[in-house]
N, C-alpha and C. Protein backbone atom coordinates (compact mmCIF):
# COMPACT_ATOMS: atom_id res chain seq x y z
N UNK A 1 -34.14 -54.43 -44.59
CA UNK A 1 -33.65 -53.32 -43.85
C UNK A 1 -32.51 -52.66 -44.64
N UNK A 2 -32.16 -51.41 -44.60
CA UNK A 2 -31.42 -50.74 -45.40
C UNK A 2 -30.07 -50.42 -44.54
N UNK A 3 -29.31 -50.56 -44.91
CA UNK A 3 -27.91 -50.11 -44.42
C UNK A 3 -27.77 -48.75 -44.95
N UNK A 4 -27.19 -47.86 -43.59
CA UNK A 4 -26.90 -46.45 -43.79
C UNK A 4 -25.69 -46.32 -43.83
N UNK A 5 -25.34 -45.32 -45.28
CA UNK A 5 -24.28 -44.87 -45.72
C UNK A 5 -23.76 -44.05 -45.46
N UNK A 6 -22.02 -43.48 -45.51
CA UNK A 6 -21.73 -42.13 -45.82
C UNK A 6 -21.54 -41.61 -47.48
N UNK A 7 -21.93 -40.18 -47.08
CA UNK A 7 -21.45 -40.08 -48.59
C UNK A 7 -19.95 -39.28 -48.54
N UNK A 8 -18.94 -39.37 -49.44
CA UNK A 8 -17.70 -38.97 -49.59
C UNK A 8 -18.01 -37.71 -49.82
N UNK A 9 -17.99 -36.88 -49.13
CA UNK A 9 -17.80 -35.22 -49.36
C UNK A 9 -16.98 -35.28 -50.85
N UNK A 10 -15.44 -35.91 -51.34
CA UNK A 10 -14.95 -35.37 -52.30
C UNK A 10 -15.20 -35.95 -53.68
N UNK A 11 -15.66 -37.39 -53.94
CA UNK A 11 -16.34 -37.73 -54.76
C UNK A 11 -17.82 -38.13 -55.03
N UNK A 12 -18.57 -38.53 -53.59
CA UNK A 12 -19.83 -38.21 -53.88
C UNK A 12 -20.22 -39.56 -53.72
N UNK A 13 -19.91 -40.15 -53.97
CA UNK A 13 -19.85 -42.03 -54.00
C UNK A 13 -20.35 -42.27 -52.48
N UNK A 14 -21.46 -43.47 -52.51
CA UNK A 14 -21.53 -43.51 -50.77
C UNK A 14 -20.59 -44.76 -50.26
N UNK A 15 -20.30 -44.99 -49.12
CA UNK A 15 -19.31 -46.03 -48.36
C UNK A 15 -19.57 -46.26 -46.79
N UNK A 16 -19.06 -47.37 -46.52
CA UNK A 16 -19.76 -47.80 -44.83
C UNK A 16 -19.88 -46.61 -44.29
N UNK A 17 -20.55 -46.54 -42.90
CA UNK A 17 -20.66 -45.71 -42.28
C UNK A 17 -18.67 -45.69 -41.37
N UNK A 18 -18.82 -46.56 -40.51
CA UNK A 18 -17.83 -47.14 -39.86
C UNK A 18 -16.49 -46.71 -40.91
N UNK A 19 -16.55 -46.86 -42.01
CA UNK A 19 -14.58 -46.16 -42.35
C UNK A 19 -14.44 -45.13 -42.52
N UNK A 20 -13.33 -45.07 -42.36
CA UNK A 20 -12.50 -43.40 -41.99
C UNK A 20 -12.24 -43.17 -43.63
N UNK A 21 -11.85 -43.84 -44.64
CA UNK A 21 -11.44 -43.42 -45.79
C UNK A 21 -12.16 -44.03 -46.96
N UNK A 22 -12.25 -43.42 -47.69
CA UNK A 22 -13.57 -43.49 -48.96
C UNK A 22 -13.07 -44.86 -49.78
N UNK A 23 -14.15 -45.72 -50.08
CA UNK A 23 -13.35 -46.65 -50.84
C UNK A 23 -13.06 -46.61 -52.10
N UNK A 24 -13.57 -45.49 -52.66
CA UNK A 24 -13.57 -44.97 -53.92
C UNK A 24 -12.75 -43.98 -54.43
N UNK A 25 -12.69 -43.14 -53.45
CA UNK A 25 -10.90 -42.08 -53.98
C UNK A 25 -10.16 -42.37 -52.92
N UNK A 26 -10.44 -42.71 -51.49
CA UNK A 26 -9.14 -42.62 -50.48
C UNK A 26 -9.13 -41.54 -50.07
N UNK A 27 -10.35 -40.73 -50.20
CA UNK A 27 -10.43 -39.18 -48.91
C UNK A 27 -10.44 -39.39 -47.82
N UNK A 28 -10.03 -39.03 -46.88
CA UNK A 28 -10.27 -39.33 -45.23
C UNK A 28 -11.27 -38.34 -44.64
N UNK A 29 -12.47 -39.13 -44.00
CA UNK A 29 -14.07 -38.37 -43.98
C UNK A 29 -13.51 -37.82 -42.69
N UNK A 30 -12.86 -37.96 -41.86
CA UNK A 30 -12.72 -38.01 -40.80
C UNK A 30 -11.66 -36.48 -40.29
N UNK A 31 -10.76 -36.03 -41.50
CA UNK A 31 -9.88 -34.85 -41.53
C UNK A 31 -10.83 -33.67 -41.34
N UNK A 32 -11.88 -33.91 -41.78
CA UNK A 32 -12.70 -32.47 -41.66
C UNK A 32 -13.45 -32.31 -40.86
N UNK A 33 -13.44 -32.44 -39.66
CA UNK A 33 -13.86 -32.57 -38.64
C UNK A 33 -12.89 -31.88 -37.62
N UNK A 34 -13.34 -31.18 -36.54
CA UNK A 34 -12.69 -30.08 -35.72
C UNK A 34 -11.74 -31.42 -34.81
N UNK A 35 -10.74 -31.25 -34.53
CA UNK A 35 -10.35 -32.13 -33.80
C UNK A 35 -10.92 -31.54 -32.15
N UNK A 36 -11.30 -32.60 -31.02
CA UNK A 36 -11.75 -32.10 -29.95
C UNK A 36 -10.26 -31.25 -28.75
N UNK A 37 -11.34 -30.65 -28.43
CA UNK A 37 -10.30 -29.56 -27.73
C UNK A 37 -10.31 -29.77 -26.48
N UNK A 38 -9.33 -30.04 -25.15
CA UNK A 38 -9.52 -30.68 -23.79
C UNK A 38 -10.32 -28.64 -23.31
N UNK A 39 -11.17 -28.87 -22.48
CA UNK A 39 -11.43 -27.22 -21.66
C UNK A 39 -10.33 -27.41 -20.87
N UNK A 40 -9.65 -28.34 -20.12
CA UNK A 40 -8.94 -28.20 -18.59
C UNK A 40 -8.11 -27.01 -18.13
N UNK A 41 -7.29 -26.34 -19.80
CA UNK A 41 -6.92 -25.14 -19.22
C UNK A 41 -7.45 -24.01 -18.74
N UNK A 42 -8.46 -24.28 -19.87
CA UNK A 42 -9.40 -22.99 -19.54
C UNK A 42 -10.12 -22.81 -18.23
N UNK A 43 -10.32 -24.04 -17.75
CA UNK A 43 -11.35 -24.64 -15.90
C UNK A 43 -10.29 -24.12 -15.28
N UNK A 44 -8.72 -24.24 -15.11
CA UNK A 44 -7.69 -24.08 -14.59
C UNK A 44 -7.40 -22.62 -14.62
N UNK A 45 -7.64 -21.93 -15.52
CA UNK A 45 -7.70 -20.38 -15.73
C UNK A 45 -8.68 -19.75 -15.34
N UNK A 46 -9.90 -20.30 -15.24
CA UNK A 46 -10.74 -19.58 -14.32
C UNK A 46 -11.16 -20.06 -12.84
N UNK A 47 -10.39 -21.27 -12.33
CA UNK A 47 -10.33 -21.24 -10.94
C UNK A 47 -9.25 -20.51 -10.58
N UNK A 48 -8.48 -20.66 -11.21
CA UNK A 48 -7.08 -19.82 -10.95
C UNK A 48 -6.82 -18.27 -10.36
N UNK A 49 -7.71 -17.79 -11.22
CA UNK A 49 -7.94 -16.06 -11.34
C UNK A 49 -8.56 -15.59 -9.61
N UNK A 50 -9.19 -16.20 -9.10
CA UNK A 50 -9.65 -15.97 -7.75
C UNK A 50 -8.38 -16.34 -6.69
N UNK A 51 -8.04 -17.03 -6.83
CA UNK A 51 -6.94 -17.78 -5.38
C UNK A 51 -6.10 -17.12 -5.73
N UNK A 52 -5.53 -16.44 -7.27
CA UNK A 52 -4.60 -15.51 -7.10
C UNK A 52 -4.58 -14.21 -6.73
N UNK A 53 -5.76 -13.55 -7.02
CA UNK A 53 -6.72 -12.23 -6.64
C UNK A 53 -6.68 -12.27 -4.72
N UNK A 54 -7.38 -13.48 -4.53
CA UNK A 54 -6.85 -13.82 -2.61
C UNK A 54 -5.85 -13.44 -2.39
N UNK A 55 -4.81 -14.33 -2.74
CA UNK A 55 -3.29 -14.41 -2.18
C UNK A 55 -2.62 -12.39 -2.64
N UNK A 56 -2.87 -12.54 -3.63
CA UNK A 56 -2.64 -10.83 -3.64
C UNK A 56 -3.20 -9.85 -2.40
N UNK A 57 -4.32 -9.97 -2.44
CA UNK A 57 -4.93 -9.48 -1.30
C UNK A 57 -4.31 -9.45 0.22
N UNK A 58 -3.91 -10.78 0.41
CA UNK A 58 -3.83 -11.15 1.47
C UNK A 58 -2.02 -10.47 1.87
N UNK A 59 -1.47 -10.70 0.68
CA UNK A 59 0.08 -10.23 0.60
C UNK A 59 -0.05 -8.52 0.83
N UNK A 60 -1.13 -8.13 0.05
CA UNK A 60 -1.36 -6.32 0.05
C UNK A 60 -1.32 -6.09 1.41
N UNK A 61 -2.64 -6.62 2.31
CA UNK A 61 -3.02 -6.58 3.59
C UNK A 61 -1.94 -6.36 4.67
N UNK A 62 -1.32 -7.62 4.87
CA UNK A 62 0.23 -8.15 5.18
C UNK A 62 0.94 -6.91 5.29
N UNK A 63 1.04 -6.47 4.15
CA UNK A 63 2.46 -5.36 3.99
C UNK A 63 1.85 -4.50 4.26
N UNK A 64 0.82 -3.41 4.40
CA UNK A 64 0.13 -2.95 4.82
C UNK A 64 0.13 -2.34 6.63
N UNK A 65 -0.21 -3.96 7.13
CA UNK A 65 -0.16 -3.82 8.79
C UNK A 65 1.50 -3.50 8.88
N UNK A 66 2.12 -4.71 8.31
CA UNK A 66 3.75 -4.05 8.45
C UNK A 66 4.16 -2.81 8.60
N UNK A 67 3.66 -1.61 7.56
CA UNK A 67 4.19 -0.82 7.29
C UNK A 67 3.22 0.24 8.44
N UNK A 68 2.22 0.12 8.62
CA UNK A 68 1.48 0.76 9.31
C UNK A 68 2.03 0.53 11.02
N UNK A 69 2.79 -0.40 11.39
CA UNK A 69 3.72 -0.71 12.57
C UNK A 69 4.87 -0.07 12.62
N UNK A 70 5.64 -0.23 11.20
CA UNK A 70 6.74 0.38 11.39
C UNK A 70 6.90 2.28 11.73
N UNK A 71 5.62 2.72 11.12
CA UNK A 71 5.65 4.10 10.78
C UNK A 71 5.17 4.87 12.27
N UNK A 72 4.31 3.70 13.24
CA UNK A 72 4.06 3.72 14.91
C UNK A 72 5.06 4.21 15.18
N UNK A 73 5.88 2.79 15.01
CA UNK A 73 7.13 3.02 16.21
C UNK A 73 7.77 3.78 15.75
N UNK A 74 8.23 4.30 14.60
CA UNK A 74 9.23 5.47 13.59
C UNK A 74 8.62 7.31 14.63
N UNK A 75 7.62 6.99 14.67
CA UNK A 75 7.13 8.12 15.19
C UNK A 75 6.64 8.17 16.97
N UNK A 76 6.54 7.03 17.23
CA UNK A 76 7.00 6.75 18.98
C UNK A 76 8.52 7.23 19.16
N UNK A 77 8.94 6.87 18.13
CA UNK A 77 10.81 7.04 18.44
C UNK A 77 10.82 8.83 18.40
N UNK A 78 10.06 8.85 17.23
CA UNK A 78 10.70 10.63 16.92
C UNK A 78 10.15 11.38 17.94
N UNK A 79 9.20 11.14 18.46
CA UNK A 79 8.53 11.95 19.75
C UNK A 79 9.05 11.57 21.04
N UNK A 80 9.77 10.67 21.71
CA UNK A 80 10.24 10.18 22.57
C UNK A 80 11.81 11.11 22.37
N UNK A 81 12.10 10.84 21.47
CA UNK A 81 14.10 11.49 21.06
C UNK A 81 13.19 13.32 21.15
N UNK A 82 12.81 13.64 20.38
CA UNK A 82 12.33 15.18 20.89
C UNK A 82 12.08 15.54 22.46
N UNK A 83 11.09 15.18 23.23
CA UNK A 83 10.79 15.31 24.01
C UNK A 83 12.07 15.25 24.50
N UNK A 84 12.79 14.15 25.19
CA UNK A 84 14.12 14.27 25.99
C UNK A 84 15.24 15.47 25.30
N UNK A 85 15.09 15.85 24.03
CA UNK A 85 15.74 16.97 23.99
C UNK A 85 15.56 18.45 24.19
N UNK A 86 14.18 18.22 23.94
CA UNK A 86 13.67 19.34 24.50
C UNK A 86 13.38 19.26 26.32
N UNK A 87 13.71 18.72 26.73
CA UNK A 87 14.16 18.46 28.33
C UNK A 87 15.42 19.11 28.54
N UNK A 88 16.28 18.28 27.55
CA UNK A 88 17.99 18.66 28.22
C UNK A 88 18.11 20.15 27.53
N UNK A 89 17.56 21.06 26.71
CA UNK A 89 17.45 22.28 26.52
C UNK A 89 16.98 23.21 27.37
N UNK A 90 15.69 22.82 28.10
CA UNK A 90 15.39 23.61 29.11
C UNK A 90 16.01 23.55 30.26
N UNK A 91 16.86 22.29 30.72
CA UNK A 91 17.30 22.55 31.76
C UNK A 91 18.78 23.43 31.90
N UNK A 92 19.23 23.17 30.46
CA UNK A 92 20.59 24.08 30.00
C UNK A 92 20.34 25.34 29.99
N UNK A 93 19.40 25.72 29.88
CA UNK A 93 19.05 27.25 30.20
C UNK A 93 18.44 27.93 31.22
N UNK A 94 17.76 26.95 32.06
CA UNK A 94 17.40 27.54 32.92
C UNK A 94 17.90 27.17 33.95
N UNK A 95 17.56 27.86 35.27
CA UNK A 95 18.32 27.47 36.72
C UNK A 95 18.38 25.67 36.93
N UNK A 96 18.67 25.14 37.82
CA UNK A 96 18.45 24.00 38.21
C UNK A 96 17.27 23.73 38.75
N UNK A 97 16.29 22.13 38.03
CA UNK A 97 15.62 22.48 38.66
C UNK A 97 15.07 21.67 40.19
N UNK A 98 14.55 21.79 41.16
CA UNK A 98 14.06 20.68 42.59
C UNK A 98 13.65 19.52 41.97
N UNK A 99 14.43 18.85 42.14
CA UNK A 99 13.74 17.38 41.92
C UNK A 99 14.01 16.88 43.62
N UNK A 100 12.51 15.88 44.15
CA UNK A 100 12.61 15.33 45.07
C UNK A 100 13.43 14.16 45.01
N UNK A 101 13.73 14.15 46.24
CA UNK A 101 15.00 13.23 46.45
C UNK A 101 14.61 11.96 47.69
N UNK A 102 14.78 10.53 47.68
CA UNK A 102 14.33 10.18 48.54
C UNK A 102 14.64 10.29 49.63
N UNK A 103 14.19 9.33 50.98
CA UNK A 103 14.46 10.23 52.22
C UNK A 103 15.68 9.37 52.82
N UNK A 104 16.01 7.99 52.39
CA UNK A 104 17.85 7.68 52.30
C UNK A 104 17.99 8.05 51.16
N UNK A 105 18.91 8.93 50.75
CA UNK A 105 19.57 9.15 49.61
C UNK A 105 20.68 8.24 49.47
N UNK A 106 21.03 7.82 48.71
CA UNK A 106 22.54 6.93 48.36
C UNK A 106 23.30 7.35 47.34
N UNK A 107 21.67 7.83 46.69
CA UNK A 107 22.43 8.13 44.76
C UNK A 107 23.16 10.07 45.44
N UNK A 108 23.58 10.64 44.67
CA UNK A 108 24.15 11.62 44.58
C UNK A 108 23.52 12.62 43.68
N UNK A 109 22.94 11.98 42.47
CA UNK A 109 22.65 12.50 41.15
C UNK A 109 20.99 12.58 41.24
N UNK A 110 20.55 13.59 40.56
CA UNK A 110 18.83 13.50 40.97
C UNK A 110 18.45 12.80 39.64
N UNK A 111 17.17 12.31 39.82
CA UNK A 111 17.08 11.60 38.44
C UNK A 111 15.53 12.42 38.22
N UNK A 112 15.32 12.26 36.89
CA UNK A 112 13.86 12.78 36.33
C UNK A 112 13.09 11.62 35.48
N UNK A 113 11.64 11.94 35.20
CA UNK A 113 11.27 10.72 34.70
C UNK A 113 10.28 11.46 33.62
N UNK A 114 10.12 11.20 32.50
CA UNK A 114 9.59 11.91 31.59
C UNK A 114 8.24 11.06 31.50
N UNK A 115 6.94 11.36 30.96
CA UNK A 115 6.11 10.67 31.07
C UNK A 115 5.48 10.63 29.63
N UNK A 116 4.82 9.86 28.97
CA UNK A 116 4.38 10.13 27.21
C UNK A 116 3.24 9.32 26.95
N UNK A 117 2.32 9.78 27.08
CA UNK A 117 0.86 8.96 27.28
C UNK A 117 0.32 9.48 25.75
N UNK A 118 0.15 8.05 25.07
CA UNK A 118 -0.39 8.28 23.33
C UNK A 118 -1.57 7.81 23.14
N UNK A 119 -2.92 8.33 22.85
CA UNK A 119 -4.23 7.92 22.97
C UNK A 119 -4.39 7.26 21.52
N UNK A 120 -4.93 6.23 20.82
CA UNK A 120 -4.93 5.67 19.68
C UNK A 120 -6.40 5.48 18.98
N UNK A 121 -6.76 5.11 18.13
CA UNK A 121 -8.18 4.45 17.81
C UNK A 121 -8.01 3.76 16.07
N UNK A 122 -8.28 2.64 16.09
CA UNK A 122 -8.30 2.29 14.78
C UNK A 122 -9.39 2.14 14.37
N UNK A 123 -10.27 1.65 12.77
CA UNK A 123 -11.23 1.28 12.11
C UNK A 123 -10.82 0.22 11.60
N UNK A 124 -10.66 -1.14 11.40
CA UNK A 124 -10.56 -1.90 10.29
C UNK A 124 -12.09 -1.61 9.16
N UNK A 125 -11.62 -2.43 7.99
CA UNK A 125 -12.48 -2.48 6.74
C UNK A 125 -13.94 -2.96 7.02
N UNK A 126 -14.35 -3.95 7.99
CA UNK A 126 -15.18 -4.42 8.27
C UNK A 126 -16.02 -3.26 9.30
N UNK A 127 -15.47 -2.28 9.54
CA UNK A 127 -15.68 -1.34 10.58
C UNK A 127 -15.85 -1.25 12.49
N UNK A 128 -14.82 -2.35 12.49
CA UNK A 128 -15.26 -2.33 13.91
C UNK A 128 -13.59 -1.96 14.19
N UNK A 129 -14.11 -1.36 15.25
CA UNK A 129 -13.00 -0.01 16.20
C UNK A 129 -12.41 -0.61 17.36
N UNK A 130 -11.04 -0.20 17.56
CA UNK A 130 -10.31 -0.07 18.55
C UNK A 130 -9.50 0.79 18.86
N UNK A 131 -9.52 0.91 20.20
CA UNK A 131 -8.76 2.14 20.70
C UNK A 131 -7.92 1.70 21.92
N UNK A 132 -7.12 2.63 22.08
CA UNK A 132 -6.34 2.67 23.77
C UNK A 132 -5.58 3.34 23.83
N UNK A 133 -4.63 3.27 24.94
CA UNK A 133 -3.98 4.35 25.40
C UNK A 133 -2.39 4.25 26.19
N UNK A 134 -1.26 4.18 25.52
CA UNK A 134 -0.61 3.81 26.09
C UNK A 134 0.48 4.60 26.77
N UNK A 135 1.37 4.62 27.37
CA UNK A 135 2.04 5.05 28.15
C UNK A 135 3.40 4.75 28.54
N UNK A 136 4.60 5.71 28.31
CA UNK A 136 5.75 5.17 27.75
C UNK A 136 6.48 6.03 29.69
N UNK A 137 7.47 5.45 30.09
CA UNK A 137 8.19 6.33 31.39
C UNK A 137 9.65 6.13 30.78
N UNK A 138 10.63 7.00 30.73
CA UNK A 138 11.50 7.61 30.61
C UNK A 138 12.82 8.16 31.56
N UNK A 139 13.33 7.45 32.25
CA UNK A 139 14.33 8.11 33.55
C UNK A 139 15.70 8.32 33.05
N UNK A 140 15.49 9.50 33.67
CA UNK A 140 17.16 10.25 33.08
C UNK A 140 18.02 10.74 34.16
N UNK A 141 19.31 9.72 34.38
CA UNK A 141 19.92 10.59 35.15
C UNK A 141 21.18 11.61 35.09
N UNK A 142 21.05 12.38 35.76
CA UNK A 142 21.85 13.87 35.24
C UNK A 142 23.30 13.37 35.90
């Protein structure tokens, strides 16, 4: 049976299979060879890229409804503060006006009640809709 050799890439000479260095010059067979490379970063970089793409998403979304709340009520406020001023303008100019009064009176002062009914409808992304209608009361007394 024949025993299989290496041959020394730098002198040519053959030598065990099994050693790393030539017994004939002392080349190391073994240097020229790619050293192995772990993938794990790379597995780690491409699971990675999704759960961060999510969490972005999810942070976009987030700030999103936030801001889409704040800009509600920013504009519930600005229509609520108008309306009552445009109340106390008309009544500064014009006569006084009948407000009913109950039938014991106690109070002295008539009071008014402003009324502000806001009809709504949303779409989310998925496309399903909601709507309603809400309704704000307001009492002012003079």
């Amino acid at each position: 049976m024949s025993e299989v050799q290496r041959i020394c890439p730098h002198c040519g000479e053959p030598g065990p299979l099994a050693a790393r260095y030539c017994p004939h010059c002392g080349n190391d067979s073994q240097a020229a060879l790619p050293a192995p490379q772990s993938t794990l970063p790379l597995a780690l970089g491409k699971a990675a890229l999704p759960i961060l793409v999510g969490a972005a998403s999810l942070a976009l979304r987030a700030g999103w409804k936030l801001l889409q709340s704040r800009m509600a009520a920013r504009i519930t406020e600005t229509l609520t503060g108008k309306a009552i001023e445009t109340l106390r303008a008309t009544r500064s100019s014009q006569p006084p006006m009948r407000t009913e009064q109950p039938r014991q009176s106690l109070q002295s002062k008539p009071r008014h009640t402003i009324r502000i009914r806001s009809a709504w409808a949303i779409t989310d992304a998925n496309g399903a809709q909601r709507s309603g209608v809400s309704e704000h009361h307001i009492e002012i007394d003079e």
